[in-house]
N, C-alpha and C. Protein backbone atom coordinates (compact mmCIF):
# COMPACT_ATOMS: atom_id res chain seq x y z
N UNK A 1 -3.65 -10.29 -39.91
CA UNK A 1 -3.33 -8.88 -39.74
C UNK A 1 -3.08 -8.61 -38.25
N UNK A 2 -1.99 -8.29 -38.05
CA UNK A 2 -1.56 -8.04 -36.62
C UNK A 2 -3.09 -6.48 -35.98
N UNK A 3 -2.68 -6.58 -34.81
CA UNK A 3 -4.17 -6.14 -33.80
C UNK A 3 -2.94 -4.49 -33.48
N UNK A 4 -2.96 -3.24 -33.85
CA UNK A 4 -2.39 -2.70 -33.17
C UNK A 4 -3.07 -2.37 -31.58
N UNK A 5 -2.02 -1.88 -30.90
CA UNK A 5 -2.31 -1.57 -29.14
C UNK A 5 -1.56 -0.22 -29.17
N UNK A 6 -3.51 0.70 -29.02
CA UNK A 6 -3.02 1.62 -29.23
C UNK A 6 -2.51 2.91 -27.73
N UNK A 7 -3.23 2.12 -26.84
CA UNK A 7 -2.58 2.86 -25.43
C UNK A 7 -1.24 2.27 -24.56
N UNK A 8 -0.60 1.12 -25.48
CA UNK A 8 0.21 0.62 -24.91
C UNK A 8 0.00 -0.58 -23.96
N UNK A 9 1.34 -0.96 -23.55
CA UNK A 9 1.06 -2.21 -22.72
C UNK A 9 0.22 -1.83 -21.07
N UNK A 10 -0.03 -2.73 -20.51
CA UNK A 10 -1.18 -2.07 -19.26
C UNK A 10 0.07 -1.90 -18.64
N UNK A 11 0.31 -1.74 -17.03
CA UNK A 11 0.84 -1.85 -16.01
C UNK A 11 0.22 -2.69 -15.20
N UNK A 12 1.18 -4.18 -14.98
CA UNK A 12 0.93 -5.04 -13.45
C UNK A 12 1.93 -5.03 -12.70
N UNK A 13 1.37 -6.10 -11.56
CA UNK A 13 2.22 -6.29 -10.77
C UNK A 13 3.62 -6.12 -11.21
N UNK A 14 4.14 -7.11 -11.96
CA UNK A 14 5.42 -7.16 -12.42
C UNK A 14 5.99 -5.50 -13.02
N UNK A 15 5.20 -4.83 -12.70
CA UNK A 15 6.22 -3.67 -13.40
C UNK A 15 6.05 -2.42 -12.45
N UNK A 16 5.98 -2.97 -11.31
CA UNK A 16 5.93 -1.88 -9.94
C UNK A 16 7.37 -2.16 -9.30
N UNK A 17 8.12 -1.07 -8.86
CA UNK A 17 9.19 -1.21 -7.83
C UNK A 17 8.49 -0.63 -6.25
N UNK A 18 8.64 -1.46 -5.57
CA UNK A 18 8.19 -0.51 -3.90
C UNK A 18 9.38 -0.08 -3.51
N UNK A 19 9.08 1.11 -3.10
CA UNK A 19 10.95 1.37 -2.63
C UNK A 19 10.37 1.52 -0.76
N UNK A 20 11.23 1.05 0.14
CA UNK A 20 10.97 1.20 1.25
C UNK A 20 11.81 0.92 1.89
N UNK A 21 12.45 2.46 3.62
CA UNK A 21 13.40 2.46 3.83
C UNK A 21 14.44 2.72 2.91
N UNK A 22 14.35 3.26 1.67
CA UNK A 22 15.63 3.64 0.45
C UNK A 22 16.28 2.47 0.24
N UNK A 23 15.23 1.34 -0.25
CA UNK A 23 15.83 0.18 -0.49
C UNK A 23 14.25 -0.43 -1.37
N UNK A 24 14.70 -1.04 -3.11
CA UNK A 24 13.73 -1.85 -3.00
C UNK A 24 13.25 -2.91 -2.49
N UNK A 25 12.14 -3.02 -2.21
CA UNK A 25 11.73 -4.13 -1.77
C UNK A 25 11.23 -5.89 -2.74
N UNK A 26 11.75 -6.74 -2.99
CA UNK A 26 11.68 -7.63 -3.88
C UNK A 26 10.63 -8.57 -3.00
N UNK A 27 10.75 -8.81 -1.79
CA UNK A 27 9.50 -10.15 -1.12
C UNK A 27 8.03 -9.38 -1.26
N UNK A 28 8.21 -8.74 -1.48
CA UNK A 28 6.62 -7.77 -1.51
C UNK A 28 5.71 -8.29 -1.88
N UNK A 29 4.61 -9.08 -1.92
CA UNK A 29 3.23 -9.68 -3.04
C UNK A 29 2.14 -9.29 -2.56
N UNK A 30 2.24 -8.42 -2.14
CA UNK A 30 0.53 -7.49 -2.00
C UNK A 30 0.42 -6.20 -1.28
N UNK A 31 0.47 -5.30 -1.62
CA UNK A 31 0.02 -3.74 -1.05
C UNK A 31 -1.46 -3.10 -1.36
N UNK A 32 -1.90 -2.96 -0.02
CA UNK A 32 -2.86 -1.79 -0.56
C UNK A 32 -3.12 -1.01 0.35
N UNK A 33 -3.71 -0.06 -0.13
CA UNK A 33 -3.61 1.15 0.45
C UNK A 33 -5.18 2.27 -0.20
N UNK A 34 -5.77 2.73 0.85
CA UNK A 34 -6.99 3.61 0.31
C UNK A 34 -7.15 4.88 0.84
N UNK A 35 -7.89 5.85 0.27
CA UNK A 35 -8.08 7.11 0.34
C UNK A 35 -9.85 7.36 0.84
N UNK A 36 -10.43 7.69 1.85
CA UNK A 36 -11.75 7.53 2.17
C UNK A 36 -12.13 8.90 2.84
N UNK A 37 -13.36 9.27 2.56
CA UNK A 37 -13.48 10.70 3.32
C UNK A 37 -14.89 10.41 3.25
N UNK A 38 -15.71 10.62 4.81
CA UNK A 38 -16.99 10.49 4.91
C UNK A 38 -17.68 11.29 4.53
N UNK A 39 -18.85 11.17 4.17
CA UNK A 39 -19.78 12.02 3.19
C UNK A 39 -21.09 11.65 3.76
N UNK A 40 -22.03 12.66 4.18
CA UNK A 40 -23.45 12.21 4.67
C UNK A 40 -24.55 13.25 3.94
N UNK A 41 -25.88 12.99 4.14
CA UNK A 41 -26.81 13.29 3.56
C UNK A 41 -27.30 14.19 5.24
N UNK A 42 -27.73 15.26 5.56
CA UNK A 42 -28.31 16.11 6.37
C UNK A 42 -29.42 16.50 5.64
N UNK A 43 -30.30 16.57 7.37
CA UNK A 43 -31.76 15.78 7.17
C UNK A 43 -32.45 17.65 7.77
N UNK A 44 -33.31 18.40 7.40
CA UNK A 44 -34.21 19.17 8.14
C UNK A 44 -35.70 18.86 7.82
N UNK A 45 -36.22 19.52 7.84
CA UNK A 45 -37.95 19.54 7.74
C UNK A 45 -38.10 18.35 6.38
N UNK A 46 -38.90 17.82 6.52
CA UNK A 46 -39.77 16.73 5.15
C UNK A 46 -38.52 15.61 4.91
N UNK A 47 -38.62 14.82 3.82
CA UNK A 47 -38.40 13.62 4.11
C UNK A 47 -36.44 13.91 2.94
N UNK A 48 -36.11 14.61 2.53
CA UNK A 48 -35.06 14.96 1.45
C UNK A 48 -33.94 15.74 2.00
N UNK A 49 -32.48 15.31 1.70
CA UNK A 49 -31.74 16.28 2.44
C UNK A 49 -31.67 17.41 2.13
N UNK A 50 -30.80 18.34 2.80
CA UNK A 50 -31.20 19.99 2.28
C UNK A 50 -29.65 20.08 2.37
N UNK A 51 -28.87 19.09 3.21
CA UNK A 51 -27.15 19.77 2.73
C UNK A 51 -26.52 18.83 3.27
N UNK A 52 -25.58 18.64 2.65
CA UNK A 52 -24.22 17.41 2.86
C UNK A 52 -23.71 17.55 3.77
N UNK A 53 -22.93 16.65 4.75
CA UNK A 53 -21.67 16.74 5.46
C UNK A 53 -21.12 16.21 5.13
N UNK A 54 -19.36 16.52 5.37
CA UNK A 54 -18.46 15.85 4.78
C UNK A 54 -17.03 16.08 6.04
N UNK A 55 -16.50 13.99 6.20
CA UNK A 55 -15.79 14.47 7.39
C UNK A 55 -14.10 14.62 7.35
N UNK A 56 -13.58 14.35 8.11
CA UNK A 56 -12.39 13.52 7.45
C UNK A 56 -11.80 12.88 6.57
N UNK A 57 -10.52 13.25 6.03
CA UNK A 57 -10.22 12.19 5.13
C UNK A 57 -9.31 11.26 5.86
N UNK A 58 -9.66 9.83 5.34
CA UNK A 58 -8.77 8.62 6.51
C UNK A 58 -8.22 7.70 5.16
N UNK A 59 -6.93 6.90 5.74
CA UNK A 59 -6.42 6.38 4.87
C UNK A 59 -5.77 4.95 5.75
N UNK A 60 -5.26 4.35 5.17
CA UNK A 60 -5.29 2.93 5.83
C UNK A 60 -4.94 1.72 4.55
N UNK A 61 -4.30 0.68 5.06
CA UNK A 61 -3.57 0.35 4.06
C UNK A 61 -3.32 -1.16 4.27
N UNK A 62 -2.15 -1.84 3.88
CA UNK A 62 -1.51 -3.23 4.22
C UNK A 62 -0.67 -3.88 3.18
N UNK A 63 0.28 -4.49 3.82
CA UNK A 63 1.37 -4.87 3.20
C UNK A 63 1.91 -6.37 3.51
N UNK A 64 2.11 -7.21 2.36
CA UNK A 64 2.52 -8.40 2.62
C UNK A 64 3.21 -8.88 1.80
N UNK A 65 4.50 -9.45 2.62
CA UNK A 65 5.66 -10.09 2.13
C UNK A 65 6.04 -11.33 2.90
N UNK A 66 7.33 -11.89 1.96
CA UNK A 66 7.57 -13.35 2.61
C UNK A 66 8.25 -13.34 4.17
N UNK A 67 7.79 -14.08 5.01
CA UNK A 67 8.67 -13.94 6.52
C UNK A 67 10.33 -13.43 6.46
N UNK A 68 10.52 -14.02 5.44
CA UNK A 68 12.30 -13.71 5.66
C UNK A 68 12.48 -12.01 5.52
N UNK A 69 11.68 -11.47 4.46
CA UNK A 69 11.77 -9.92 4.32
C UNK A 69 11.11 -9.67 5.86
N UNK A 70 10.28 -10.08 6.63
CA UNK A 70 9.34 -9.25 7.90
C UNK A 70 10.40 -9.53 8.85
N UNK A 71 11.32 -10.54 8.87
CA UNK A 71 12.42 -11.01 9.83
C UNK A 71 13.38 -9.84 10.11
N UNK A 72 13.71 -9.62 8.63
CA UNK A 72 14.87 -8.40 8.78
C UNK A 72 14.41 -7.26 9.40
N UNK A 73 13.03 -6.94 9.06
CA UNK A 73 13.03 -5.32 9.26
C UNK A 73 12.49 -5.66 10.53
N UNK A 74 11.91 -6.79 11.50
CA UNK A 74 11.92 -6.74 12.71
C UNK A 74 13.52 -6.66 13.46
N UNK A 75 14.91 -7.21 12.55
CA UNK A 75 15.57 -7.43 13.51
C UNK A 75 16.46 -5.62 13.15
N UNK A 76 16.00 -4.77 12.16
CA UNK A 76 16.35 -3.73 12.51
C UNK A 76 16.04 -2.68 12.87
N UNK A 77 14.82 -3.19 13.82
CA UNK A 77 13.20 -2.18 14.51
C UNK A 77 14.22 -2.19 15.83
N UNK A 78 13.69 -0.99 16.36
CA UNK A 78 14.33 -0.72 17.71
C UNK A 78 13.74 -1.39 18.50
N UNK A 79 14.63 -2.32 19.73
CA UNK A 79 13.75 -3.34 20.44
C UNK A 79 13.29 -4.47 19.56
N UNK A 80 13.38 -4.95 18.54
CA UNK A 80 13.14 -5.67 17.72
C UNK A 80 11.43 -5.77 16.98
N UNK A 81 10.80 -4.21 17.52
CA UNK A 81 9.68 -4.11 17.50
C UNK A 81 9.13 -3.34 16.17
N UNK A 82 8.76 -3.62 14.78
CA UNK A 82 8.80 -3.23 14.34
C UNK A 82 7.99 -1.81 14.20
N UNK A 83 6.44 -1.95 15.72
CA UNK A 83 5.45 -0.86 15.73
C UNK A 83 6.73 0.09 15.77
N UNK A 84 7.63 0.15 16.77
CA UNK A 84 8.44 1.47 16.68
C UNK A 84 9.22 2.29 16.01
N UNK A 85 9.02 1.37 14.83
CA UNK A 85 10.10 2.35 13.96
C UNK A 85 9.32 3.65 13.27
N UNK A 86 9.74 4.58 13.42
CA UNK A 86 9.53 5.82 13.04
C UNK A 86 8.92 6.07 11.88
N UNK A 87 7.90 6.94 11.92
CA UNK A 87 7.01 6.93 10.66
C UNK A 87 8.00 7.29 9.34
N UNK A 88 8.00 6.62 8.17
CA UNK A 88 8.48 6.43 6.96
C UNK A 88 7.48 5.97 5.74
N UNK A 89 8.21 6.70 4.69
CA UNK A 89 7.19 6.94 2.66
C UNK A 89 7.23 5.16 2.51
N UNK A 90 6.70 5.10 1.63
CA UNK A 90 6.60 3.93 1.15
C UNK A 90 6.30 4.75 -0.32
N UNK A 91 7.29 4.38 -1.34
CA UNK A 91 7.10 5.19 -2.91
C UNK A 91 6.70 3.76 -3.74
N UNK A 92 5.59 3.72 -4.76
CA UNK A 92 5.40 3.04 -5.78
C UNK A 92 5.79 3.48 -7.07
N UNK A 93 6.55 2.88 -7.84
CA UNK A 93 7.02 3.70 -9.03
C UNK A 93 6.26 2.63 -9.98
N UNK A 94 5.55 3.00 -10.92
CA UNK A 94 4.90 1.97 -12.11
C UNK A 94 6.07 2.51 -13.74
N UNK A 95 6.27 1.43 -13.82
CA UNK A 95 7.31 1.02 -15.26
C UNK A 95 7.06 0.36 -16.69
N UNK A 96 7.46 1.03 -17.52
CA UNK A 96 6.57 0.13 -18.48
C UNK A 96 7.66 -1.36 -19.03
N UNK A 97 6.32 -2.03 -19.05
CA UNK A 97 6.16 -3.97 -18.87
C UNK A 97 8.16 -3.91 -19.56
N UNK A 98 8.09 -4.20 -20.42
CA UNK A 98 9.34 -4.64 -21.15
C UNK A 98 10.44 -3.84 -21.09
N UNK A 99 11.10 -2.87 -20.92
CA UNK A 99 11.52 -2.00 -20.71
C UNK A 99 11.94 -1.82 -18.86
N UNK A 100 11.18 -1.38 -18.13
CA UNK A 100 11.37 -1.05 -17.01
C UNK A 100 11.62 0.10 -16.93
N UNK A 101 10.99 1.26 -17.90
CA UNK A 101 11.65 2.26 -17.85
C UNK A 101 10.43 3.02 -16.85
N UNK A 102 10.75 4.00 -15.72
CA UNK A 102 9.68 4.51 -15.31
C UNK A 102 8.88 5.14 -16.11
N UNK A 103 7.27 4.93 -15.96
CA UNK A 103 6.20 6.15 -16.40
C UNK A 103 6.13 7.24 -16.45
N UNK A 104 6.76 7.67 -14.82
CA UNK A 104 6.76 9.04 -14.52
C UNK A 104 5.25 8.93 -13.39
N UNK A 105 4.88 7.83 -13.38
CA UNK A 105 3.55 7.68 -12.46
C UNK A 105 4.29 6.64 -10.88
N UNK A 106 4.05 7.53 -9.79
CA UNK A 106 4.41 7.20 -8.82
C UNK A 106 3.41 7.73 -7.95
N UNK A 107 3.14 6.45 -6.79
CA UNK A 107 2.37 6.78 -5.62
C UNK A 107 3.32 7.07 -4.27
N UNK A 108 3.16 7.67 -3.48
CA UNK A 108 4.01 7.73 -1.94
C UNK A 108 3.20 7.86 -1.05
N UNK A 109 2.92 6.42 -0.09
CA UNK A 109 2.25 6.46 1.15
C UNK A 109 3.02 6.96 2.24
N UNK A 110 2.38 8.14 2.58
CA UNK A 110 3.59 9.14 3.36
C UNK A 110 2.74 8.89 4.96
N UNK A 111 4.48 8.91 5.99
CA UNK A 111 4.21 8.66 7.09
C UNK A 111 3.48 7.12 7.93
N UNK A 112 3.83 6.23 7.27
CA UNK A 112 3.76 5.10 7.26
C UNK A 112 4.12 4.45 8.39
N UNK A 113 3.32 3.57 9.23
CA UNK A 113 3.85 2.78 10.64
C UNK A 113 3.13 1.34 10.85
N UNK A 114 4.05 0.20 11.03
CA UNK A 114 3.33 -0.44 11.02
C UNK A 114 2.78 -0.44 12.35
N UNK A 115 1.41 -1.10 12.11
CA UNK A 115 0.19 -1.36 13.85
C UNK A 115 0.17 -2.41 14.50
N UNK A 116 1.10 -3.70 13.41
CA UNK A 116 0.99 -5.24 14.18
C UNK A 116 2.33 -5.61 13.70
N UNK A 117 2.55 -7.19 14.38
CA UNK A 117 3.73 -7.64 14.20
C UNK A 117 3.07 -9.03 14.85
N UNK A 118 3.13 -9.80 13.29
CA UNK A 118 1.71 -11.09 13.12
C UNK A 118 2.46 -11.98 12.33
N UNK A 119 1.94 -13.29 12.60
CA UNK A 119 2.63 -14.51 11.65
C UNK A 119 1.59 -15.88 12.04
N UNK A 120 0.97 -16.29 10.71
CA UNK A 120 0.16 -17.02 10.85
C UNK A 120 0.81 -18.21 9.70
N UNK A 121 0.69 -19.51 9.56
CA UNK A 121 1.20 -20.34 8.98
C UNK A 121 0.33 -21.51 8.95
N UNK A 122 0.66 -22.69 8.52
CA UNK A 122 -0.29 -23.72 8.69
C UNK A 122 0.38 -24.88 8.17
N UNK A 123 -0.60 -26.44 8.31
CA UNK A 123 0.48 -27.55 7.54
C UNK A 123 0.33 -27.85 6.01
N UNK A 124 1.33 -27.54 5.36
CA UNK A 124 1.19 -27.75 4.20
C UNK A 124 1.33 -26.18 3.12
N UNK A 125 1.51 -25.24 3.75
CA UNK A 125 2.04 -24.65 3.38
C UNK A 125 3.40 -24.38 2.89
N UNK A 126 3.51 -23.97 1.51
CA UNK A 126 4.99 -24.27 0.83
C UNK A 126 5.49 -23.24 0.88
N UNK A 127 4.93 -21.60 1.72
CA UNK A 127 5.55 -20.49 1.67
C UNK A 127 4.60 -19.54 2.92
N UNK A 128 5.45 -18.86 3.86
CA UNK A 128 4.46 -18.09 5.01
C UNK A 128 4.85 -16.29 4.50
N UNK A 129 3.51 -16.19 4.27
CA UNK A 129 3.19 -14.88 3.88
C UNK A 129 2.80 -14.06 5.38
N UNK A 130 3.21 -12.53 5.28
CA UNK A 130 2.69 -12.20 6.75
C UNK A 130 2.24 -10.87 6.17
N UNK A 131 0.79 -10.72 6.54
CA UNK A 131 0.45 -9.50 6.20
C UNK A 131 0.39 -8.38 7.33
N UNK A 132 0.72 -7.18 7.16
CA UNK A 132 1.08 -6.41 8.14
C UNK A 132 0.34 -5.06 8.11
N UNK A 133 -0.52 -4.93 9.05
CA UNK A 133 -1.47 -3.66 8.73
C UNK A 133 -0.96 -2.29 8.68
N UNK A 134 -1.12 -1.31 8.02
CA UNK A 134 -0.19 0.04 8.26
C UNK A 134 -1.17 0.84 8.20
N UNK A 135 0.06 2.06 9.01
CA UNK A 135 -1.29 2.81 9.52
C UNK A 135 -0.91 4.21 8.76
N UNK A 136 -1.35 5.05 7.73
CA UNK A 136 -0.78 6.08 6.70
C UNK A 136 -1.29 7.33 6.98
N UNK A 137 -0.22 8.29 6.63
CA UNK A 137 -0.63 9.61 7.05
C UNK A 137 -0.91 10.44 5.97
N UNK A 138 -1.10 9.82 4.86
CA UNK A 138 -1.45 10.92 3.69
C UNK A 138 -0.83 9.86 2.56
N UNK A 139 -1.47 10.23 0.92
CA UNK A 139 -1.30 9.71 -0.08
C UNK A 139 -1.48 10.36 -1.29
N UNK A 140 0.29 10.92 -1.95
CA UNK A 140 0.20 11.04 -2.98
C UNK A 140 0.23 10.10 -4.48
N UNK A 141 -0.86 10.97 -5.45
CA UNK A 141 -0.69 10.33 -6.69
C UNK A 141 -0.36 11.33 -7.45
């Protein structure tokens, strides 16, 4: 007796487009990106807090693709530098598996810059991955 699936197929890797710079991105194999806002316990008389603080929200992220994709967008960074290129979205669109049709579920890491411009390799490596830290100014879901 076949198993029905009743919320559908999941969403992975394979069924994300990154769009970046108004171009997808295909070397892409790892993004992340987080949402964090400090939260503390405030202390008065006896040993129990009596009221929260709560600080900032900070966000912070990283992105890694194959050298040949980090090549290009260094050689079309002003100065060949990629820190300088001007803050820009980074959109995640999630698709369903077989199909490719969008969800309608999209993330946009807005105001986006990268902070380094890094390349680490080694012997015996059959592929150089470069991960690139970014620095984000807000995140919609």
């Amino acid at each position: 007796m076949p198993v029905t699936i009743i919320d559908g197929p999941a969403i992975g890797w394979g069924n994300i487009e990154l769009v970046l710079f108004g171009f997808p991105m295909r070397q892409v194999t790892k993004l992340e990106f987080k949402r964090s806002q400090k939260k503390e316990n405030l202390y008065g008389a006896g040993y129990k807090p009596i009221h929260r603080g709560y600080g900032q929200e900070e966000y912070s992220g990283s992105i890694e693709m194959y050298i040949d994709e980090w090549k290009r967008i260094i050689a079309a960074s002003p100065q060949r530098k990629p820190f300088l290129i001007q803050p820009f979205d980074i959109t995640i669109v999630y698709t369903v598996k077989s199909t490719n049709i969008p969800t309608g579920q999209v993330d946009i890491l807005r105001y986006c810059e990268f902070s380094e411009d890094n390349t680490s390799t080694a012997s015996g490596d059959t592929r150089i991955l470069v991960s690139v830290p970014l620095v984000i100014g807000g995140i919609d879901r």
